[in-house]
Protein backbone atom coordinates (compact mmCIF):
# COMPACT_ATOMS: atom_id res chain seq x y z
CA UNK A 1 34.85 74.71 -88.21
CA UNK A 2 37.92 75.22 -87.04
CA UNK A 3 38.18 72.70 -84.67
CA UNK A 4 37.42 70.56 -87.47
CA UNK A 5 39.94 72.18 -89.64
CA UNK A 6 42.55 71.79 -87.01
CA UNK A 7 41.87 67.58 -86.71
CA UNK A 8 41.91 67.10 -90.34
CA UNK A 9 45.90 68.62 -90.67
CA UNK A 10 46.51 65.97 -87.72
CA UNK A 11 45.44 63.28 -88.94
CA UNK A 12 47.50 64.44 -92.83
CA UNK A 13 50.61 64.47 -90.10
CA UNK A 14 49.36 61.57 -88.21
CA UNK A 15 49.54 59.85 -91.63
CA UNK A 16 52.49 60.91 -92.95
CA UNK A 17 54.26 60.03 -89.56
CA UNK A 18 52.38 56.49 -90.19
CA UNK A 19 54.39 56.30 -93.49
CA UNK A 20 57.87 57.49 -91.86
CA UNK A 21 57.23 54.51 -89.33
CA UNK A 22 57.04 57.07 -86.61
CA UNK A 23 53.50 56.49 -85.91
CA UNK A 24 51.22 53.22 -85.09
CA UNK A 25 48.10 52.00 -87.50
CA UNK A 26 46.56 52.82 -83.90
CA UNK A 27 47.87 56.49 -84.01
CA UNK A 28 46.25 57.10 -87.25
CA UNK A 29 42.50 55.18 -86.21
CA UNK A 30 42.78 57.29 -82.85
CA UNK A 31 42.97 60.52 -85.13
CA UNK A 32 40.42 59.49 -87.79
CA UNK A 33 38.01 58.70 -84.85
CA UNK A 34 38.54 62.31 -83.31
CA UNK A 35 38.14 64.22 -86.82
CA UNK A 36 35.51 61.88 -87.40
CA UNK A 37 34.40 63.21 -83.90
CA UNK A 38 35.12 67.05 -84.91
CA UNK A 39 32.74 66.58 -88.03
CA UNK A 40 29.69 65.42 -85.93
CA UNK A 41 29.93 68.25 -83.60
CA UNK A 42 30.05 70.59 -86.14
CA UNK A 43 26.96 69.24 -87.95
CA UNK A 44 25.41 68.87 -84.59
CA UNK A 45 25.97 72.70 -84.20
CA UNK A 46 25.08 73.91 -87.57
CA UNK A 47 21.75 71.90 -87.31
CA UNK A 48 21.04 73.16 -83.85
CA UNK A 49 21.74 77.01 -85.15
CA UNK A 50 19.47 76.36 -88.31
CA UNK A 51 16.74 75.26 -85.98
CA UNK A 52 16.98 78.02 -83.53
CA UNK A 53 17.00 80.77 -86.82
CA UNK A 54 14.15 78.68 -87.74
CA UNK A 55 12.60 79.60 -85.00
CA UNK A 56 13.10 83.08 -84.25
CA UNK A 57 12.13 84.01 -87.90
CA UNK A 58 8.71 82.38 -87.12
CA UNK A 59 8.83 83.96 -83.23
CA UNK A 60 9.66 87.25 -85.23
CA UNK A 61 6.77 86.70 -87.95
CA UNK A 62 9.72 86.88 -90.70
CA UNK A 63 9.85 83.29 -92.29
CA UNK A 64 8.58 84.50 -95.50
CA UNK A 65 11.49 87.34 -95.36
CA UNK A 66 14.09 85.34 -94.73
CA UNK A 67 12.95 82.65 -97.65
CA UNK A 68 12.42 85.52 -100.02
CA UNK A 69 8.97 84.62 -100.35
CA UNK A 70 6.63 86.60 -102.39
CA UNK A 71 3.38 86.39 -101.49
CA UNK A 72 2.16 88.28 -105.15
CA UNK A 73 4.43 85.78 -106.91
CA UNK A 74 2.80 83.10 -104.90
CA UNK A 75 -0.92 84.26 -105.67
CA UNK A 76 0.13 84.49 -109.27
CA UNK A 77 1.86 81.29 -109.72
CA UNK A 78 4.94 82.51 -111.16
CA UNK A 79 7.85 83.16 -109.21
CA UNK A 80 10.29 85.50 -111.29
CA UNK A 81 13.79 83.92 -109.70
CA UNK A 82 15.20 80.43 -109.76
CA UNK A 83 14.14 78.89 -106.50
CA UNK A 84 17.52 77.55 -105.12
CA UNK A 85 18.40 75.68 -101.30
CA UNK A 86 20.55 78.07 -99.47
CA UNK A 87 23.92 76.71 -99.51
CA UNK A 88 25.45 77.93 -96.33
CA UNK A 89 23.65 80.23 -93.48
CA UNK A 90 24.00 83.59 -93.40
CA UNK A 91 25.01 85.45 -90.41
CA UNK A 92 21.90 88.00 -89.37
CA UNK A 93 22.73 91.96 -89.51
């Protein structure tokens, strides 16, 4: 993320230096390209994390855990909490 961060304020300076006539249209398509760059690592990374969590829960017999499954709720059909996608991941403890 921070790598990501970090390319997105070059490319605002990149830009503004663009708009000073400091900078090329170039300049600015080189830095869009790396950010652009930057972002697919980091989705690259997050997806490869969520699979390998993925798996150690099931290695670990803990997928229904980690979902906040209940298996009563399950049996009876009613689940007593708003089922929701987990926005983010959660670092283990």
């Amino acid at each position: 993320m921070d790598t990501r961060a970090l390319q997105e304020q070059l490319l605002e300076k990149e830009q503004e230096l663009f708009s000073f006539g400091s900078a090329t249209m170039n300049d600015v398509v080189a830095s869009r390209r790396t950010l652009l760059n930057a972002q697919l690592t980091e989705v690259a990374a997050l997806a490869s994390y969520m699979r390998a969590r993925v798996g150690l829960d099931q290695t670990l017999g803990e997928t229904l855990e980690a979902n906040h499954v209940s298996v009563d709720e399950a049996m009876n059909g009613r689940i007593s909490r708003e089922s929701k996608l987990p926005l983010t991941a959660e670092p283990r403890r």
